[in-house]
Protein backbone atom coordinates (compact mmCIF):
# COMPACT_ATOMS: atom_id res chain seq x y z
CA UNK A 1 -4.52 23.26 -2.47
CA UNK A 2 -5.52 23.20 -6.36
CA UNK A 3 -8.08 21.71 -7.96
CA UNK A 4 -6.94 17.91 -9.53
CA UNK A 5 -5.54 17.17 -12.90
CA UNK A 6 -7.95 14.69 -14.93
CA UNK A 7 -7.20 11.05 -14.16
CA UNK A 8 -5.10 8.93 -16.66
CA UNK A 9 -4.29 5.38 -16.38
CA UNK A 10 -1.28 3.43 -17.31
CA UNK A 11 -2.58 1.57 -20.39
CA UNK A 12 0.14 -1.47 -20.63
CA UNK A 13 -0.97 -3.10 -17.53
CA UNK A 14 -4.50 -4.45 -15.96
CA UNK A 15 -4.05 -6.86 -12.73
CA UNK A 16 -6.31 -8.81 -10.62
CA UNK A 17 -5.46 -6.98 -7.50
CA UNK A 18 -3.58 -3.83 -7.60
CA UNK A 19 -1.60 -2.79 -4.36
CA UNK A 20 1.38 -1.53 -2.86
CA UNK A 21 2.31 1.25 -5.33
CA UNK A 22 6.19 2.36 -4.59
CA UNK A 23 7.50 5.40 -6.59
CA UNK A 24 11.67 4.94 -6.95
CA UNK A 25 12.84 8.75 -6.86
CA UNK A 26 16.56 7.02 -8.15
CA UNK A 27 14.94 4.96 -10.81
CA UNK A 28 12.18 7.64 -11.50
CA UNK A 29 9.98 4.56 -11.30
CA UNK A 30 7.00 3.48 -10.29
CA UNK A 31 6.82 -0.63 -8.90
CA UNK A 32 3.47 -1.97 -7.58
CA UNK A 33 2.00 -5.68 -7.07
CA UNK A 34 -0.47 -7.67 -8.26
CA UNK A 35 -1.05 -9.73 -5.36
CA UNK A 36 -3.53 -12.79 -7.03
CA UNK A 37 -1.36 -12.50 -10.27
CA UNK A 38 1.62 -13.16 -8.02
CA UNK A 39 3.74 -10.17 -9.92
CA UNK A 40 5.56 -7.20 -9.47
CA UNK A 41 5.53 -4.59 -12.08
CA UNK A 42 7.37 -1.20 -12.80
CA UNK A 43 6.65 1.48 -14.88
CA UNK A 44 9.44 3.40 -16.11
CA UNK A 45 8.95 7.37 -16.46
CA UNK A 46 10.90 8.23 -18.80
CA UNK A 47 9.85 5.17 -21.33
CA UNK A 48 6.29 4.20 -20.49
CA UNK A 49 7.25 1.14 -20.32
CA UNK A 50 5.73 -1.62 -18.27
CA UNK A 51 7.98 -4.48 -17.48
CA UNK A 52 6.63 -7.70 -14.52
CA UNK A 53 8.13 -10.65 -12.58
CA UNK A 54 6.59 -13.71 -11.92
CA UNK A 55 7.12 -15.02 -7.45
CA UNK A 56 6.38 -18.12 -6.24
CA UNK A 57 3.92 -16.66 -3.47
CA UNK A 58 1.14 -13.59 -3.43
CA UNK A 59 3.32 -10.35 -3.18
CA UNK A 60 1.33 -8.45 -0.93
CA UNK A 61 3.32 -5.24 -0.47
CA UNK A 62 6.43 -3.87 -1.28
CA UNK A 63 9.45 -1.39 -0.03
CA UNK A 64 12.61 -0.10 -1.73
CA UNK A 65 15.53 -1.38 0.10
CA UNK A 66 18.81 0.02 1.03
CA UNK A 67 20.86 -2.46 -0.74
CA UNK A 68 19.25 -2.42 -3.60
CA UNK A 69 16.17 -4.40 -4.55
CA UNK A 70 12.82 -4.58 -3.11
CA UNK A 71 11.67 -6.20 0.52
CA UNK A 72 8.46 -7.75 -0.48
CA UNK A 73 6.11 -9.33 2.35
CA UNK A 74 4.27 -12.42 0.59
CA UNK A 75 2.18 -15.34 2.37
CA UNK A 76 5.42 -16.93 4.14
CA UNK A 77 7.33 -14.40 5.14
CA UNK A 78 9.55 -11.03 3.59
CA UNK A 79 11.84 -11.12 1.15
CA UNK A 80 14.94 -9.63 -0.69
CA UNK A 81 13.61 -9.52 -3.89
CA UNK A 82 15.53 -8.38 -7.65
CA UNK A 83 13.49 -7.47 -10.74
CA UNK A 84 16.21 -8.53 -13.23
CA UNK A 85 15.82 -6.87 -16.92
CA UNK A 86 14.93 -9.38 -19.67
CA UNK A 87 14.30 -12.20 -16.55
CA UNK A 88 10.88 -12.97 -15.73
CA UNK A 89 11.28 -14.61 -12.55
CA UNK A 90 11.85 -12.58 -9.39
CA UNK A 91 15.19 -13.77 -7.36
CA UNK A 92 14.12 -13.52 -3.56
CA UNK A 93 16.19 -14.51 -0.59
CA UNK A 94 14.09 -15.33 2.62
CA UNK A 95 14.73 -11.92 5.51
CA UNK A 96 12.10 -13.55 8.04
CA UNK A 97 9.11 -16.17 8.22
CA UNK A 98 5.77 -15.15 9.90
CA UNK A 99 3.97 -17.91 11.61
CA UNK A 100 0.32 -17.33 11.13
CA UNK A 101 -2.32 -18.66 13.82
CA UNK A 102 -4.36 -20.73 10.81
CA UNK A 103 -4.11 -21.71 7.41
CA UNK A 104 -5.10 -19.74 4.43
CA UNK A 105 -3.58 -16.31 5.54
CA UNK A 106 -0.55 -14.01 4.02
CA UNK A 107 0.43 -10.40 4.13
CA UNK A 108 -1.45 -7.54 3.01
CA UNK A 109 -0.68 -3.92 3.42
CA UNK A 110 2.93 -2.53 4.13
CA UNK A 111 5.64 0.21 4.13
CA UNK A 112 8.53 1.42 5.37
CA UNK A 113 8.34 4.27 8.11
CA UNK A 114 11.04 7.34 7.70
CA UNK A 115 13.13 5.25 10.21
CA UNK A 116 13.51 2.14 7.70
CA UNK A 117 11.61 -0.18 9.32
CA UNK A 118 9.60 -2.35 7.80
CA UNK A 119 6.10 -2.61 8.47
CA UNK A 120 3.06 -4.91 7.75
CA UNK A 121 -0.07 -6.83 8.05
CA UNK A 122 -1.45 -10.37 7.86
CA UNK A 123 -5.33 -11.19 7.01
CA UNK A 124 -7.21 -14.49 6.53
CA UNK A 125 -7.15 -14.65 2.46
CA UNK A 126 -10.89 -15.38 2.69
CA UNK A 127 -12.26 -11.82 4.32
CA UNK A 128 -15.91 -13.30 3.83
CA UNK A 129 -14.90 -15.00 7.05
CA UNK A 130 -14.87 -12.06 9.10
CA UNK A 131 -12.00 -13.17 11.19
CA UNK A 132 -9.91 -10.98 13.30
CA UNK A 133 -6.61 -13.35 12.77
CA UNK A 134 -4.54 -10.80 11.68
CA UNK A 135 -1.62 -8.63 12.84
CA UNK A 136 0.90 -5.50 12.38
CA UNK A 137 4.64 -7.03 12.62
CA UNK A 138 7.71 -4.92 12.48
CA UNK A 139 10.69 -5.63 10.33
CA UNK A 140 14.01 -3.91 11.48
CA UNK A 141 17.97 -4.63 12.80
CA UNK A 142 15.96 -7.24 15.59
CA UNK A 143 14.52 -9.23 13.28
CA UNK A 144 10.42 -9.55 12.81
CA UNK A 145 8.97 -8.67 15.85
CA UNK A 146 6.01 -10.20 17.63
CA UNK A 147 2.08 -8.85 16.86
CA UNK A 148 2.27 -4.94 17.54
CA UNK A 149 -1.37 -4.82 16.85
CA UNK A 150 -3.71 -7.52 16.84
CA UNK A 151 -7.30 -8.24 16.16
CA UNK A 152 -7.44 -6.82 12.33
CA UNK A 153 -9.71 -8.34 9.77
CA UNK A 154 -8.09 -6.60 6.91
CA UNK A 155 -5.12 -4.57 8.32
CA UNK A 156 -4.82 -1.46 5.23
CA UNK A 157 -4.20 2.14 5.42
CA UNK A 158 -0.50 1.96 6.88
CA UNK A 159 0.88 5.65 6.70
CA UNK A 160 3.50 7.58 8.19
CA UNK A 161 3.24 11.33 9.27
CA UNK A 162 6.08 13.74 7.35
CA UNK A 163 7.94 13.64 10.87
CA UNK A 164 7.36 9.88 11.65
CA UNK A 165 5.90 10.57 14.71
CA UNK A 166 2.77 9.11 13.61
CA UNK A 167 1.57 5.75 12.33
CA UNK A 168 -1.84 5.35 10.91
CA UNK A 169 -3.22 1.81 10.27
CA UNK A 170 -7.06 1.08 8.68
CA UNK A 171 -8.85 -1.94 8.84
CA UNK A 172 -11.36 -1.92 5.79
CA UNK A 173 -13.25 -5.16 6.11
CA UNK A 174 -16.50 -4.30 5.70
CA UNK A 175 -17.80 -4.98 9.55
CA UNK A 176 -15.09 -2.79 10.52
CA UNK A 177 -13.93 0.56 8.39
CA UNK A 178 -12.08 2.40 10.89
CA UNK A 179 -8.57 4.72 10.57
CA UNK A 180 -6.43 4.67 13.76
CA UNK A 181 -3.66 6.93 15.02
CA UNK A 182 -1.15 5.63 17.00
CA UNK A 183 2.34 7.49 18.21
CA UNK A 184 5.41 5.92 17.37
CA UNK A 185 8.39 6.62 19.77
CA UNK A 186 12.09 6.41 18.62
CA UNK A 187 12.27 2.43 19.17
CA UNK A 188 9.35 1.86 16.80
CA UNK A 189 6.90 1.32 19.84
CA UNK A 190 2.94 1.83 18.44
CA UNK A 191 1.48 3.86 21.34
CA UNK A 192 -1.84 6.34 22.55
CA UNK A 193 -3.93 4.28 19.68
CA UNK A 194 -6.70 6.78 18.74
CA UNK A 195 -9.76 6.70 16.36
CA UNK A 196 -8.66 9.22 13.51
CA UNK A 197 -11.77 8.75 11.31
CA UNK A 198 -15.03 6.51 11.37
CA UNK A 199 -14.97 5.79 7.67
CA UNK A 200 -18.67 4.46 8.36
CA UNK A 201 -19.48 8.14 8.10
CA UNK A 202 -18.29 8.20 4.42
CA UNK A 203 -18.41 6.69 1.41
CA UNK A 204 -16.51 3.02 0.61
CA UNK A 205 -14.16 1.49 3.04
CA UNK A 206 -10.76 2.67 3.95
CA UNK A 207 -7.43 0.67 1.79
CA UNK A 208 -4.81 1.62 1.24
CA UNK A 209 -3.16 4.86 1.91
CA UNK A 210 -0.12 7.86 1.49
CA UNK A 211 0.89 10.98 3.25
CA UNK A 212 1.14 14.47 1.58
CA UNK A 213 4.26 16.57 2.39
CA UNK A 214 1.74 18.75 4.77
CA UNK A 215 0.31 15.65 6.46
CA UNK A 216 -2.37 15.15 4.82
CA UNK A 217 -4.01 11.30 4.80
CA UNK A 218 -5.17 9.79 1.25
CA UNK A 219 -6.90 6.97 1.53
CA UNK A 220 -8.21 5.03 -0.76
CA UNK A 221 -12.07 4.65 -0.50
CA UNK A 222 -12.80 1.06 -2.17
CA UNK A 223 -16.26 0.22 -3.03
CA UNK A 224 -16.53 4.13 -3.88
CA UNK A 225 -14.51 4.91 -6.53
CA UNK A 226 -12.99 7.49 -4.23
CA UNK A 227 -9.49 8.47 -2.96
CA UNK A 228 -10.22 10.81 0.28
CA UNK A 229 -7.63 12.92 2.31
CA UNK A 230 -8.12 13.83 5.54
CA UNK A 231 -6.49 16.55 7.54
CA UNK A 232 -4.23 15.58 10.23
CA UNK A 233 -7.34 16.16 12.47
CA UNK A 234 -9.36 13.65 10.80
CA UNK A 235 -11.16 16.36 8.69
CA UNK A 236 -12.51 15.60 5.20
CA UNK A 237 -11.54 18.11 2.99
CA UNK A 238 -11.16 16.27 -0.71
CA UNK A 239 -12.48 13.63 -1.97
CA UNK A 240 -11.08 12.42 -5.86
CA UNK A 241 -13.47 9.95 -7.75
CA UNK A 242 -11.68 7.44 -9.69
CA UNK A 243 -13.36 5.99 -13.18
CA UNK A 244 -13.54 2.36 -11.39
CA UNK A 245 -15.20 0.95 -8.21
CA UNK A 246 -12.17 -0.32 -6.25
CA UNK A 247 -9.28 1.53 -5.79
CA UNK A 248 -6.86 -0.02 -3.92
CA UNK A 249 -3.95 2.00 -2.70
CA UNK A 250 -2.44 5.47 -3.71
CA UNK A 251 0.80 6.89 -3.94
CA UNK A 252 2.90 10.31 -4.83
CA UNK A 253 5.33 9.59 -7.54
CA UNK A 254 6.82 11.54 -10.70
CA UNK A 255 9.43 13.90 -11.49
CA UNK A 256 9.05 16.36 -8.82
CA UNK A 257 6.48 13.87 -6.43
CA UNK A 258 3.56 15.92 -7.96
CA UNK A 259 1.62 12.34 -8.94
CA UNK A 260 -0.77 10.24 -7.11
CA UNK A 261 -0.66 7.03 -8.46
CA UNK A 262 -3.84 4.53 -7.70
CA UNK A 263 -3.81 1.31 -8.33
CA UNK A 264 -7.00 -0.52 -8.15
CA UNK A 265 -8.76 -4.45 -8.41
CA UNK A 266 -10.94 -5.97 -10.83
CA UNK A 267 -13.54 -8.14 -10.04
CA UNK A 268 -14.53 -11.59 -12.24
CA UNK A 269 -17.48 -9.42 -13.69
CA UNK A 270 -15.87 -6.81 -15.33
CA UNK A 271 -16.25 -6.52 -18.49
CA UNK A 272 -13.35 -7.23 -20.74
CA UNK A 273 -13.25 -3.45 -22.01
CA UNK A 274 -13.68 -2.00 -18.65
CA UNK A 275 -10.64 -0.34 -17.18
CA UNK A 276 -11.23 -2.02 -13.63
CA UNK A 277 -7.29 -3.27 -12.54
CA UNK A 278 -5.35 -0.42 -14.43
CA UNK A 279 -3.35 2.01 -12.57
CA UNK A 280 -4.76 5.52 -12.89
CA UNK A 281 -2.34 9.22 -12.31
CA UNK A 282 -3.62 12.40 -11.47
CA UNK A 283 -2.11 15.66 -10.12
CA UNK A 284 -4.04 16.35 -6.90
CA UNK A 285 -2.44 19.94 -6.24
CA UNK A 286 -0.19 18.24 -3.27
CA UNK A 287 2.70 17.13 -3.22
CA UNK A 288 4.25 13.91 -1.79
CA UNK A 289 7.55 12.93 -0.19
CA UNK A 290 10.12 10.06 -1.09
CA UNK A 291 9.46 6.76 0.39
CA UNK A 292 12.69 5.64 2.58
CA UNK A 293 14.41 2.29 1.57
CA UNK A 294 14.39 -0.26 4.38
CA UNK A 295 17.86 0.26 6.34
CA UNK A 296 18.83 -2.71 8.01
């Protein structure tokens, strides 16, 4: 694996909390969220142009879909949303409602697996509470299922392995920082869950996350300034900085899926110079694969 390309950032946009990057390989595209600024953006290749749409909820995470679109998880539920050119509204139609054990909670991390299901997690909005509310739901032709995995703080670091065989799921609230491994059989059952990496043992807590076409884990090390990837074995063997103290999530995008794109949060303290929120691009010497649209 090569050495990285230096890190650029995506100067047209700065959010409060940057997540859920999503490269289009049709629209040669990159969409993300900012979850507190209640947006979606996209960030057009070819152009370099940045274009957002307002929701009526926190967008927490995002998927392409089949039909066109995005699914978007927010605090109610997941939607089929449309980014509309020259509207600055998104259009959603309600998929499925989550009922959440207390107030004050919503979405957080999420992704389709190579199957086209839908996955993702809830979290108490406050995480100062320390309370292990939330849950990993799966969205597919049965509808939203029950809790597949319960007990997270701050569910994060949902990943796929190349072969879908393998689900990974963080929790990066600081009293926890731990990477699982779970095995996912062909009905989309999470099973044999496994510690993959004690992020304890390294720097900043484990986000969110994005397989390499050879398996490799990048996860995004927040409170570090890091992006790590870890061999399938739970082996570090890189470990990126990033010009900013919270990176959020990462994801491979670009022409030829040669880009990791990081999008990161900024904090009430920054200054108003500082580059905290932007999106930053690199070329880590890997290469990614295309995210699949959800299918049902």
């Amino acid at each position: 694996m090569t050495a990285a390309a230096p890190m650029d950032r995506l100067e047209a946009s700065r959010d409060q909390v940057g997540e859920s990057p999503l490269w289009s390989v049709a629209e040669q595209a990159l969409y993300w969220v900012d979850i507190e600024g209640r947006r979606i953006r996209r960030f057009d290749w070819a152009t370099r142009r940045v274009d957002s749409w307002q929701a009526e909820e926190r967008v927490a995470c995002i998927a392409l879909h089949a039909r066109g679109g995005l699914l978007a998880a927010m605090e109610s539920g997941v939607f089929h949303v449309h980014a509309e050119p020259g509207v600055a509204t998104l259009a959603a139609v309600r998929v499925a409602t989550v009922t959440h054990p207390r107030e004050g909670m919503r979405f957080n991390d999420g992704r389709c697996d190579r199957q086209g299901r839908f996955w993702a997690s809830t979290m108490v909005r406050d995480m100062s509470l320390g309370l292990p509310e939330g849950a990993l739901f799966r969205l597919d032709a049965r509808g939203l299922s029950q809790p597949l995995v319960s007990g997270l703080v701050t569910g994060n670091g949902l990943a796929f392995s190349p072969r879908g065989d393998v689900m990974y799921l963080s929790d990066s609230h600081p009293g926890v920082r731990r990477i699982w491994a779970f095995d996912l059989d062909a009905d989309g059952t999470p099973l044999n869950r496994r510690e993959f990496v004690d992020m304890s043992r390294h720097p900043g807590r484990p986000d969110g996350a994005a397989v390499d076409a050879d398996g490799g884990y990048w996860i995004c090390a927040n409170d570090a300034g890091r992006v790590h990837r870890f061999t399938p074995d739970g082996r570090l063997d890189r470990s990126l900085p990033v010009p900013v103290p919270k990176p959020a999530m990462c994801a491979f995008g670009g022409p030829q899926l040669r880009h990791l794109f990081i999008t990161s949060i900024r904090l009430p303290t920054a200054a108003d110079d500082a580059p905290d929120g932007s999106v930053f691009v690199t070329e880590p010497g890997a290469s990614g694969l295309p995210e699949a649209a959800y299918a049902f």
